[in-house]
N, C-alpha and C. Protein backbone atom coordinates (compact mmCIF):
# COMPACT_ATOMS: atom_id res chain seq x y z
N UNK A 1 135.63 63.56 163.19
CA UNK A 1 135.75 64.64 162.24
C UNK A 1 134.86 65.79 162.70
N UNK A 2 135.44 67.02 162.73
CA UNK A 2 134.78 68.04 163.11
C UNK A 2 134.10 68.83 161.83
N UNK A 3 133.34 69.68 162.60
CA UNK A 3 132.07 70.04 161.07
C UNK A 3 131.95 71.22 161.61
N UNK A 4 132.31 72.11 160.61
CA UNK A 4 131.84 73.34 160.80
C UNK A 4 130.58 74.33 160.22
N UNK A 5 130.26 74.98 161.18
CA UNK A 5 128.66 75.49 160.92
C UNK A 5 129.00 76.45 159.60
N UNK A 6 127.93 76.21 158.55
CA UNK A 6 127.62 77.38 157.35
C UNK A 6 128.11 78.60 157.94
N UNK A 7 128.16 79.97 156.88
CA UNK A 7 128.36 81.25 157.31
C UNK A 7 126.68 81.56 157.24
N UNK A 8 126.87 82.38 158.62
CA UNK A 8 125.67 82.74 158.27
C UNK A 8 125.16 83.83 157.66
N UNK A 9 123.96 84.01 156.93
CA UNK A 9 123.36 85.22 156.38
C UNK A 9 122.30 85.70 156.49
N UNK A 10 122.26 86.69 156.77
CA UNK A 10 120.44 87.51 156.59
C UNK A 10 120.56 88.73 156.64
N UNK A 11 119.10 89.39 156.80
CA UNK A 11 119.15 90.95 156.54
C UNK A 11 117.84 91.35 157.89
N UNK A 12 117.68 92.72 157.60
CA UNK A 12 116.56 92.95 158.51
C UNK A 12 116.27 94.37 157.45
N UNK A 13 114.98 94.55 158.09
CA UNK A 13 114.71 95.85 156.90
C UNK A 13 113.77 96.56 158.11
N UNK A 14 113.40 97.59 157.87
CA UNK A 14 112.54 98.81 158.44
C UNK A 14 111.82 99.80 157.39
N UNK A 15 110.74 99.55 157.48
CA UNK A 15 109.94 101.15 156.96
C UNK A 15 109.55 102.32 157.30
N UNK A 16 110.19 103.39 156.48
CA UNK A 16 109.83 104.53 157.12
C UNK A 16 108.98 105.52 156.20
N UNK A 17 107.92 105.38 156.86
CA UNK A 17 107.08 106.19 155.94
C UNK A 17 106.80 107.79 155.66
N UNK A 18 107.66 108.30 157.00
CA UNK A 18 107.95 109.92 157.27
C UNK A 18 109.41 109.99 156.62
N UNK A 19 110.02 109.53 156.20
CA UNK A 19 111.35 109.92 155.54
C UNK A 19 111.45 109.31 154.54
N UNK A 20 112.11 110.42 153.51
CA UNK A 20 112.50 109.94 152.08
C UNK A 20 113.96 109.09 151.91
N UNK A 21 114.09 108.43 151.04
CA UNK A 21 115.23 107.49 150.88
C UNK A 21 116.86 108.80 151.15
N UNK A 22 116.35 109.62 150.37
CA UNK A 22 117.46 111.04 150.66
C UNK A 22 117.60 111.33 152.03
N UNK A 23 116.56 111.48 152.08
CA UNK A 23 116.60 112.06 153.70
C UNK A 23 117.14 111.24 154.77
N UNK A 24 116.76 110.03 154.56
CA UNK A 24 117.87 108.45 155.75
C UNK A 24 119.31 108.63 155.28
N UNK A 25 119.48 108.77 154.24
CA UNK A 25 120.59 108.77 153.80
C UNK A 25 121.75 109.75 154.36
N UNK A 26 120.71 111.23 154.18
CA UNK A 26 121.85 112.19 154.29
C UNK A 26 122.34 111.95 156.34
N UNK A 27 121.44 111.05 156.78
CA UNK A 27 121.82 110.78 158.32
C UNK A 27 122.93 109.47 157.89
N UNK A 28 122.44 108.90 157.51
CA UNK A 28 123.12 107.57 157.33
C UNK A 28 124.63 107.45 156.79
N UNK A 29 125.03 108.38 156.19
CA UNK A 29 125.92 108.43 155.66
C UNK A 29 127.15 108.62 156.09
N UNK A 30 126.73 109.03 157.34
CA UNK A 30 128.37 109.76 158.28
C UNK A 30 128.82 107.77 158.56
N UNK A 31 129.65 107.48 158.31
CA UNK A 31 130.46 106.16 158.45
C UNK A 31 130.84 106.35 160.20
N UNK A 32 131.07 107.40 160.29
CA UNK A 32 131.75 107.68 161.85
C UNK A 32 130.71 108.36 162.24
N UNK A 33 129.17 108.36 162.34
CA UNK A 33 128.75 109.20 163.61
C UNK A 33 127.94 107.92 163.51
N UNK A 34 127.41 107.14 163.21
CA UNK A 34 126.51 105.68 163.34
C UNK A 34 125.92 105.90 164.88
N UNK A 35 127.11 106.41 165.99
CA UNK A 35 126.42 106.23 167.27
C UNK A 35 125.19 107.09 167.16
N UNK A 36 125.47 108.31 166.67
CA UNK A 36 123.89 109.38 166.78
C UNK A 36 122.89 108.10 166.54
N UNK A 37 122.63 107.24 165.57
CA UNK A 37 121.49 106.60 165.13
C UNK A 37 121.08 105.48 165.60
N UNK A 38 122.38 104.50 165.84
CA UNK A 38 122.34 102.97 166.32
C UNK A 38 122.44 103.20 167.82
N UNK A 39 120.57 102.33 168.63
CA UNK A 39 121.40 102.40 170.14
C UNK A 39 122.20 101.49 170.44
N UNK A 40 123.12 101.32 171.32
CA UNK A 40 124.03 100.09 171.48
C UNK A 40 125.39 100.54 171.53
N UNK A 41 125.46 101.94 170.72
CA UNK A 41 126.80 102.33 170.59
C UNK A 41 127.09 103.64 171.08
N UNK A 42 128.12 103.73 172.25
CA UNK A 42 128.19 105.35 172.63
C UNK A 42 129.48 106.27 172.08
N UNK A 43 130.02 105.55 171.92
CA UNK A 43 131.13 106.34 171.03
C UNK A 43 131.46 105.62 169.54
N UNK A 44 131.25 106.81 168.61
CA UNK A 44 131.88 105.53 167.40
C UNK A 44 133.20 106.82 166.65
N UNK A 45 134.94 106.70 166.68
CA UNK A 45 135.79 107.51 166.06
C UNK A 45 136.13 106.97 164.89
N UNK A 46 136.54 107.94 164.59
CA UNK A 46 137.06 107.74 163.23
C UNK A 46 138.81 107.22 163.36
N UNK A 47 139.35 106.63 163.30
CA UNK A 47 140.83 106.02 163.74
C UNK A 47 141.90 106.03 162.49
N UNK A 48 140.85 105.55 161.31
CA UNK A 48 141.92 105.56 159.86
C UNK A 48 141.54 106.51 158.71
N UNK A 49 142.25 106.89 157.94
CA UNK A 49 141.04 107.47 156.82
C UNK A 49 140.44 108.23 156.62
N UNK A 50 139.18 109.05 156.08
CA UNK A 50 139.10 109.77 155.31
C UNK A 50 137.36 109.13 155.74
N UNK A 51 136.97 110.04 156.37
CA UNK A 51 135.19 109.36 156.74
C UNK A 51 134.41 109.18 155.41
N UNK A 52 134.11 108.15 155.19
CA UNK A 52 133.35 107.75 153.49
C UNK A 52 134.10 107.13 152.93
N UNK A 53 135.23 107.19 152.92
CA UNK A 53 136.31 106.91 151.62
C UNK A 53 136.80 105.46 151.96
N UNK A 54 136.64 104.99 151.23
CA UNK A 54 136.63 103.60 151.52
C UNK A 54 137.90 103.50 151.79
N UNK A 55 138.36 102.36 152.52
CA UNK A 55 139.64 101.98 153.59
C UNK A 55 139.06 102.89 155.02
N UNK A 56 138.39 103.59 154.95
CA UNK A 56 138.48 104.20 156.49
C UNK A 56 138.37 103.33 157.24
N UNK A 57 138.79 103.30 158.75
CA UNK A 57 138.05 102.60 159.63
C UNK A 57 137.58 103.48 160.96
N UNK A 58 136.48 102.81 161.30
CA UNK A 58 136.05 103.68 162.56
C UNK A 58 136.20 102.50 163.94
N UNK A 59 136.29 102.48 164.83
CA UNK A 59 136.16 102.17 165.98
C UNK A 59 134.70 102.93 166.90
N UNK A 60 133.93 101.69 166.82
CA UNK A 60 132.60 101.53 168.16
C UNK A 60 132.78 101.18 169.40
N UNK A 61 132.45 102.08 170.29
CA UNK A 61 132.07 101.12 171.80
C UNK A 61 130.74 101.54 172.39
N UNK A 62 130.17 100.16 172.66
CA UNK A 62 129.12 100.43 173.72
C UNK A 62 129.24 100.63 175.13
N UNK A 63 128.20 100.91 175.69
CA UNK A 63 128.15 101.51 176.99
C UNK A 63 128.38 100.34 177.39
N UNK A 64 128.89 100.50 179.13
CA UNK A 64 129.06 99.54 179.85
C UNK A 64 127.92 98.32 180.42
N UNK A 65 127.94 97.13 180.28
CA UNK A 65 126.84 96.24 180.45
C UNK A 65 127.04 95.80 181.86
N UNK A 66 126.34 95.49 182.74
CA UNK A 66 126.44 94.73 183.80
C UNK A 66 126.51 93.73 183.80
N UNK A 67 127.64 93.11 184.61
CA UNK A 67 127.46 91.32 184.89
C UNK A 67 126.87 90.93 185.99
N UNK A 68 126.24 89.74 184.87
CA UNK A 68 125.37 88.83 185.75
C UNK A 68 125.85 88.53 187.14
N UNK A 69 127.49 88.58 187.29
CA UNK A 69 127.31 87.57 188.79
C UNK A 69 128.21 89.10 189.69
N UNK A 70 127.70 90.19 189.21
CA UNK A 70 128.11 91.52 190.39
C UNK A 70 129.23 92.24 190.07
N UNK A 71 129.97 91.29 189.09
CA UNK A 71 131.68 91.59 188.66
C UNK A 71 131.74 93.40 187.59
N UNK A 72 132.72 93.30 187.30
CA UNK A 72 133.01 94.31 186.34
C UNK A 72 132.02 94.56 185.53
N UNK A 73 131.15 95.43 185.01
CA UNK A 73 130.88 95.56 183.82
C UNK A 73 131.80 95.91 182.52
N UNK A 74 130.82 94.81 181.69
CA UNK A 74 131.69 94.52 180.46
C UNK A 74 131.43 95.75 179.42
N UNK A 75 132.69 96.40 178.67
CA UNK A 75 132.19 97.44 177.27
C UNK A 75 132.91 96.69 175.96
N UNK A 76 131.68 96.68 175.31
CA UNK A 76 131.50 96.15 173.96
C UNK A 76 132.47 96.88 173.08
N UNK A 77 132.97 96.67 172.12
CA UNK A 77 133.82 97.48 171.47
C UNK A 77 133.93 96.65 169.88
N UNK A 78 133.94 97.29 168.78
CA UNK A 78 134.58 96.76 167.44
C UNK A 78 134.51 98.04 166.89
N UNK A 79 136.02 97.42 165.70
CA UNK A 79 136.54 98.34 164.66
C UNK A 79 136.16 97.70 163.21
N UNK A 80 135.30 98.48 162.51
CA UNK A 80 134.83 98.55 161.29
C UNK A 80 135.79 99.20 160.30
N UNK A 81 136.50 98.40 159.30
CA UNK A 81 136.30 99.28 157.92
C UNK A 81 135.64 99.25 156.78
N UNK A 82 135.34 100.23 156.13
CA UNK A 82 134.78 100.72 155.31
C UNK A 82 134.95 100.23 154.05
N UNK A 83 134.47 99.53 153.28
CA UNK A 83 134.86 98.43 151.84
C UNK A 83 134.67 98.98 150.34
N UNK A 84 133.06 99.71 151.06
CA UNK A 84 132.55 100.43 149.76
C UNK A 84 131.17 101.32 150.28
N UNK A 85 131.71 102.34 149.38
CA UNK A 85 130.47 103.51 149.72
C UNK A 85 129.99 103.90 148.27
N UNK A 86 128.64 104.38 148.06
CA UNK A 86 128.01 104.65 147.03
C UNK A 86 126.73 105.52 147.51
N UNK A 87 126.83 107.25 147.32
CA UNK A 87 125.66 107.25 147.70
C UNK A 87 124.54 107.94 146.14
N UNK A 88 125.19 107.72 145.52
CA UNK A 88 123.74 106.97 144.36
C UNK A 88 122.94 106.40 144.61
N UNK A 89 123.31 104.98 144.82
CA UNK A 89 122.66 103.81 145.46
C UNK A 89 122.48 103.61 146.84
N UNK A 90 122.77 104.73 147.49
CA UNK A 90 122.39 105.25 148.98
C UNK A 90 123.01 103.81 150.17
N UNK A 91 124.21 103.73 149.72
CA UNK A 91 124.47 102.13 150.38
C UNK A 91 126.00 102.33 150.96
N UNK A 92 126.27 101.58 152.18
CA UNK A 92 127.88 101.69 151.72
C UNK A 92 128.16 99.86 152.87
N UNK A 93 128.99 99.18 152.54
CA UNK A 93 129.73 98.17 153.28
C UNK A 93 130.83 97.90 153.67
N UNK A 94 130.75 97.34 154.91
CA UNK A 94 131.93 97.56 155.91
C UNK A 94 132.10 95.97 156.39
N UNK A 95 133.07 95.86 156.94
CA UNK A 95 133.89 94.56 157.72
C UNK A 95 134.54 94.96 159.19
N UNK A 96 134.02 94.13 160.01
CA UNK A 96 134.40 93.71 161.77
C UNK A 96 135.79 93.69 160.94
N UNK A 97 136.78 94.15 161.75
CA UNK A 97 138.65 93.43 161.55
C UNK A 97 139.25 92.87 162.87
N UNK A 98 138.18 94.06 164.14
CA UNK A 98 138.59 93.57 165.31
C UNK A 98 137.13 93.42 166.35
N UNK A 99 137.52 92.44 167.50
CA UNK A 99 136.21 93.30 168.24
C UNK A 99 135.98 92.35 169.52
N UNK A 100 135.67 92.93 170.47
CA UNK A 100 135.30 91.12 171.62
C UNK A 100 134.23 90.82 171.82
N UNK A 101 133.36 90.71 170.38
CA UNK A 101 132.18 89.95 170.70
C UNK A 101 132.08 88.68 169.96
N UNK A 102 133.18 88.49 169.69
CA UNK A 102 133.59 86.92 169.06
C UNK A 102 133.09 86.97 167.11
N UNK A 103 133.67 88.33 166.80
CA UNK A 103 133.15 87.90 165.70
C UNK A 103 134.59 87.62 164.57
N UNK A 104 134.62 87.22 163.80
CA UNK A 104 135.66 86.26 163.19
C UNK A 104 135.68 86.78 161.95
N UNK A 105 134.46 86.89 160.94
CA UNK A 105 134.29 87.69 160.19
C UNK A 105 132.99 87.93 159.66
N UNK A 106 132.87 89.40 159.36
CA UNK A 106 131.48 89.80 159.24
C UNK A 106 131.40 90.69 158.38
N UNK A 107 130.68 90.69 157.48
CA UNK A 107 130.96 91.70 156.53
C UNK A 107 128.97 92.13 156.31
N UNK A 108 128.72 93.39 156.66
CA UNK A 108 127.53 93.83 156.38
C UNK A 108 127.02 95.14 155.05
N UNK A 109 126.10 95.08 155.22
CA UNK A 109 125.90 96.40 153.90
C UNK A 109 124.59 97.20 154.42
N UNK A 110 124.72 98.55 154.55
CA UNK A 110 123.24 99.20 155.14
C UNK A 110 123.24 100.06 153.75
N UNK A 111 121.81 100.06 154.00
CA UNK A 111 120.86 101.03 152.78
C UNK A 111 119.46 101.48 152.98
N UNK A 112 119.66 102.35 152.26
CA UNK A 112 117.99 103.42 152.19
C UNK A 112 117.58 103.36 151.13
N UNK A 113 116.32 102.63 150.53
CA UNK A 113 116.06 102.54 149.36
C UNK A 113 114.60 103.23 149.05
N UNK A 114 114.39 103.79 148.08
CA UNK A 114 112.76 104.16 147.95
C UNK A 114 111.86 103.18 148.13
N UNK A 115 110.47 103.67 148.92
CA UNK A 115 109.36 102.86 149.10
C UNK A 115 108.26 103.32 147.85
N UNK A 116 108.20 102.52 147.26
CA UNK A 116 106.94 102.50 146.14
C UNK A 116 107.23 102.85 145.15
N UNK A 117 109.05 102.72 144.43
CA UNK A 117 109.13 103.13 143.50
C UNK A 117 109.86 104.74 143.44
N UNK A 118 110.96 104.94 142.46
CA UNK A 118 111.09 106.31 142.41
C UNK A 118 110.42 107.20 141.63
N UNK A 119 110.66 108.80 142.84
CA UNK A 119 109.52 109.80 142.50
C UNK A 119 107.92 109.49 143.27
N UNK A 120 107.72 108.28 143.90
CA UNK A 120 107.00 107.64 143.90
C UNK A 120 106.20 108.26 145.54
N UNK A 121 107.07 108.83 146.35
CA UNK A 121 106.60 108.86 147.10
C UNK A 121 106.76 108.12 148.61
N UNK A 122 105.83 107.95 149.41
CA UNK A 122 105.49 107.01 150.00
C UNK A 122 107.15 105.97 151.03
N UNK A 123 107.91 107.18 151.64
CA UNK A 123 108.82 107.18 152.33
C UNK A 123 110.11 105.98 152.16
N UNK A 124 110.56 105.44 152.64
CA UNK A 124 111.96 104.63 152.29
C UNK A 124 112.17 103.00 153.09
N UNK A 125 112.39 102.28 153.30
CA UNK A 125 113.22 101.01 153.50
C UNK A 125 114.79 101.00 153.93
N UNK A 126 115.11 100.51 155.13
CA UNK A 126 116.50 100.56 155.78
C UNK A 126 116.56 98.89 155.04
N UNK A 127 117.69 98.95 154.86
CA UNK A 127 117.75 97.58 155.09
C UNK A 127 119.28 97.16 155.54
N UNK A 128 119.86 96.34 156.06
CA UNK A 128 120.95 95.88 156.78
C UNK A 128 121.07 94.53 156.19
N UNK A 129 122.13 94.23 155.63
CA UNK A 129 122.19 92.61 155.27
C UNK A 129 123.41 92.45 155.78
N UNK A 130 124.04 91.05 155.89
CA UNK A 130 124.82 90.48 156.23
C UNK A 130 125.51 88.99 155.89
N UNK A 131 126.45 88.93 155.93
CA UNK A 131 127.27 87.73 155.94
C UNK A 131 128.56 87.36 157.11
N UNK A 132 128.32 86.29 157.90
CA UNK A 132 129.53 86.20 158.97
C UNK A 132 129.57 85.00 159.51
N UNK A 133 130.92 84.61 159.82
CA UNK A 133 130.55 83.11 160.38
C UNK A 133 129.94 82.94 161.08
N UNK A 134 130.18 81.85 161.85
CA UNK A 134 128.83 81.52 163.62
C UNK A 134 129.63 82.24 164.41
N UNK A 135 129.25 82.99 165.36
CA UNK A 135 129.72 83.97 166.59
C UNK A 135 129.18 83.05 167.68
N UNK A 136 130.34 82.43 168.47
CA UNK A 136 130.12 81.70 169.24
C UNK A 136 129.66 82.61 170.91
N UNK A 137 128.24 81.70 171.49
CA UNK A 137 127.78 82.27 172.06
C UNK A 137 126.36 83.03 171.29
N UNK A 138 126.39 83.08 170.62
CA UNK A 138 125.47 83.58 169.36
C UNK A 138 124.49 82.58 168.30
N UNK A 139 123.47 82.98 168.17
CA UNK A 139 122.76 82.35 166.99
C UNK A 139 122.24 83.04 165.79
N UNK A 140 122.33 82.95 164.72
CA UNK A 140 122.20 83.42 163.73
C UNK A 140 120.76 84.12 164.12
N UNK A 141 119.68 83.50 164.44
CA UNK A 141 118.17 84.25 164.55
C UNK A 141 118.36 85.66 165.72
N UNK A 142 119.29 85.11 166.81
CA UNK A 142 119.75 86.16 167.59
C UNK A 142 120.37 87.61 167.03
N UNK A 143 121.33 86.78 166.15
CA UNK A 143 122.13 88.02 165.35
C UNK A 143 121.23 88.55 164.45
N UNK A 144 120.42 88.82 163.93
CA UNK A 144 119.02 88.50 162.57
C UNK A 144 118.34 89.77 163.63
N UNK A 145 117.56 89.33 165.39
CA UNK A 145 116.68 89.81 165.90
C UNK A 145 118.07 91.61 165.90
N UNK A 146 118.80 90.95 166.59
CA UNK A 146 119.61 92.53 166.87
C UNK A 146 119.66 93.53 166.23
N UNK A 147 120.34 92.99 165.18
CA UNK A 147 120.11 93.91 163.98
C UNK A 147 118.86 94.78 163.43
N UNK A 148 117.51 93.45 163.85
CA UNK A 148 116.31 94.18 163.30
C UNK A 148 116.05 95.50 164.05
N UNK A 149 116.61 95.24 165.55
CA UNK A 149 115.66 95.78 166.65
C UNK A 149 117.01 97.04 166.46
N UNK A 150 118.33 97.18 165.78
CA UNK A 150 118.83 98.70 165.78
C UNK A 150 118.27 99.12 164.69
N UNK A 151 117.79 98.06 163.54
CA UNK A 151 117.72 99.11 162.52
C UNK A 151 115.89 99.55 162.45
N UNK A 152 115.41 99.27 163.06
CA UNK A 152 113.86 99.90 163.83
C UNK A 152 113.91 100.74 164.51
N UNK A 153 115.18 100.84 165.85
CA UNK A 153 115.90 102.21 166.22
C UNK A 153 116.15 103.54 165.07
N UNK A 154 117.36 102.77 164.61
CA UNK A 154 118.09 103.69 163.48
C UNK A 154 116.63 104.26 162.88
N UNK A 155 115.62 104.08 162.22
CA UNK A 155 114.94 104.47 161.81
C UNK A 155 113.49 105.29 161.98
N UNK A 156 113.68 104.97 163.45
CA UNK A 156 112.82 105.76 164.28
C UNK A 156 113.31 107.09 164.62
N UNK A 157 115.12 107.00 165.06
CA UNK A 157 115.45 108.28 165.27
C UNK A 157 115.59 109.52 163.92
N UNK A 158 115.83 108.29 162.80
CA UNK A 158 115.51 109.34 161.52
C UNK A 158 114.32 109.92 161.37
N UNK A 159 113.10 109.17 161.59
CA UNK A 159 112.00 110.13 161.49
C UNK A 159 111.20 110.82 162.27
N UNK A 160 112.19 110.89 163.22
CA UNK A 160 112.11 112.06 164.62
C UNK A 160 112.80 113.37 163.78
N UNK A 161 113.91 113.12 163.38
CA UNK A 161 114.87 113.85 162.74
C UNK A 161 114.61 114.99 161.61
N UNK A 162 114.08 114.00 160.91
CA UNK A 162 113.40 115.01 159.93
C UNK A 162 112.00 115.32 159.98
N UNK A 163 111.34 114.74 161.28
CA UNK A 163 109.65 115.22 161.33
C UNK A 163 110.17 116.48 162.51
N UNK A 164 111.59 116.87 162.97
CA UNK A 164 112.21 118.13 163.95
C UNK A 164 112.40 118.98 162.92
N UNK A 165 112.57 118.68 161.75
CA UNK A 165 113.32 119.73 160.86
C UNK A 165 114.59 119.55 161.14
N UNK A 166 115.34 118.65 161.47
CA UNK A 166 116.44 118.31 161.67
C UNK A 166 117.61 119.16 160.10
N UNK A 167 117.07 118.03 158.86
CA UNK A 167 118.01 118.54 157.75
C UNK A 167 117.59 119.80 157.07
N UNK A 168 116.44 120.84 157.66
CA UNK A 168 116.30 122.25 157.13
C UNK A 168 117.34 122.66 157.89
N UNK A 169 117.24 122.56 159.67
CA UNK A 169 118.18 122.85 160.15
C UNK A 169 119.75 123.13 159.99
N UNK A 170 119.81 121.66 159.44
CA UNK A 170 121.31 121.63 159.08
C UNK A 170 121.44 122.19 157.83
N UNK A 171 120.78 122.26 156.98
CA UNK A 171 120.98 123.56 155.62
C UNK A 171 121.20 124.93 156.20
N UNK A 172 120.61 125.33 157.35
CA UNK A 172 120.23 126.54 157.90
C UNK A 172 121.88 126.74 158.13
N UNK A 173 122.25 125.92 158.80
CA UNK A 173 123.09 126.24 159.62
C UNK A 173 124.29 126.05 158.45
N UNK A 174 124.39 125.70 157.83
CA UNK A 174 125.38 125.54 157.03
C UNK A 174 125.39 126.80 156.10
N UNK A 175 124.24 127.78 156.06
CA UNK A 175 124.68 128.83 155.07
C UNK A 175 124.17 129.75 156.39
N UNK A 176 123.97 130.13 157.23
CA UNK A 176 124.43 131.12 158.56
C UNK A 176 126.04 130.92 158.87
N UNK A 177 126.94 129.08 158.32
CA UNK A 177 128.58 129.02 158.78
C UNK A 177 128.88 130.09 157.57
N UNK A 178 128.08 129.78 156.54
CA UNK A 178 128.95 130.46 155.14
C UNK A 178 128.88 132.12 155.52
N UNK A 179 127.47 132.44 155.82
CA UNK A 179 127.03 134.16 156.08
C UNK A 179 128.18 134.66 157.41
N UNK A 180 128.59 133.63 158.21
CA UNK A 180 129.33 134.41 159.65
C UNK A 180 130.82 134.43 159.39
N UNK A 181 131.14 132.98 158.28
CA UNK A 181 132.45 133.14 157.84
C UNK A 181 132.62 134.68 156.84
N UNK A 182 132.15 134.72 155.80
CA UNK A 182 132.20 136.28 154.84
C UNK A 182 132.48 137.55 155.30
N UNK A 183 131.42 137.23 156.74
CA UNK A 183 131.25 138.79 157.47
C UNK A 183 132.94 138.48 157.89
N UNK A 184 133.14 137.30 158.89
CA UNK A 184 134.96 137.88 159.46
C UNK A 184 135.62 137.91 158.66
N UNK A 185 135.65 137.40 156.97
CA UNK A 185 136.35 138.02 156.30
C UNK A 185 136.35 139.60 156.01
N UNK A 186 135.12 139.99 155.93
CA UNK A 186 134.53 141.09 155.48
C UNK A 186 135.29 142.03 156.32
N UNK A 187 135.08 141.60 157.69
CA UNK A 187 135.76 142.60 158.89
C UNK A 187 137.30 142.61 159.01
N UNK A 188 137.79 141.42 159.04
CA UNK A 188 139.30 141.15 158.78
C UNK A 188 140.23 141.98 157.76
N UNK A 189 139.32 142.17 156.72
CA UNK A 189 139.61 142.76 155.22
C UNK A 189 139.64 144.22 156.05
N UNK A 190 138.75 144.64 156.79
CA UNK A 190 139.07 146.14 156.77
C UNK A 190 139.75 146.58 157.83
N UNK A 191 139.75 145.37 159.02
CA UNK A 191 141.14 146.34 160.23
C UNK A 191 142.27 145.96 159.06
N UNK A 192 142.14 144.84 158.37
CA UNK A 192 143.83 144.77 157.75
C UNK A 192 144.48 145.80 157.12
């Protein structure tokens, strides 16, 4: 009689004490740009959907890995969709459907939550949880370390991000699109 292994579960978390739960968020949130944040992944598209809106799906690939015995290097690849987004609760969860790293099914949830309480201060918490069968070739503490060690990434590049002025930036730039769009109306309006 054959026996099959539990699903496995865990989470990994990160603190960031230079960024507010808002502030991870407003990075965190693109469903399809994940590569800017997670290393591991160099392209991530958008393939189905409506980026956020749950049913989307995006498609990841990582860079090319070298093999051990000289051959081809191998590129990592899975397609995520999107299950549920909430950014109230600064959270959204997604499901592997395809992918060749043997995963069967996986369903995860990332979030930015306040550190010390809201209003409170005292910067934010990533956290990544999970549920998925055994990924053969894989061990649950393995799958557990990976995760920790992108979402310690992910969260390092956020508070590069906003210790650059990254999201003044992107306010900036978003009302200089509004000020440059008006003017070619403005100008349009008068050769017309």
């Amino acid at each position: 009689m054959e026996t099959q292994e539990a699903t496995w579960e865990g989470s990994a978390q990160a603190k960031l004490p230079a960024a507010t739960a808002d502030e991870a968020w407003s990075l965190l949130e693109d469903f399809s740009g994940i590569h800017r944040l997670l290393p591991g992944i160099k392209t991530c598209t958008l393939v189905d959907g409506a980026n956020g809106v749950p049913g989307c799906t995006r498609h990841c690939v990582g860079p090319p890995v070298p093999s051990e015995n000289g051959g081809e290097p191998t590129v990592y690849w899975a397609t995520e969709r999107l299950l549920s987004f909430d950014a109230a609760e600064r959270s959204y969860s997604y499901e592997v459907t395809d992918s060749n790293m043997g995963f069967r099914r996986y369903v995860a949830t990332l979030r930015a939550k306040p550190e010390g309480g809201v209003g409170a201060g005292g910067g934010c918490r990533l956290e990544w949880s999970f549920a998925a069968d055994p990924v053969e070739g894989w061990s649950r503490d393995r799958l557990v370390g990976y995760l920790q060690y992108g979402l310690e990434e992910m969260g390092r590049r956020i508070e590069e991000a906003v210790k650059a002025g990254f999201l003044e930036a992107a306010a900036k730039s978003g009302e200089e699109e509004k000020t440059v769009k008006s003017g070619e109306e403005e100008t349009a309006a008068k050769s017309g």
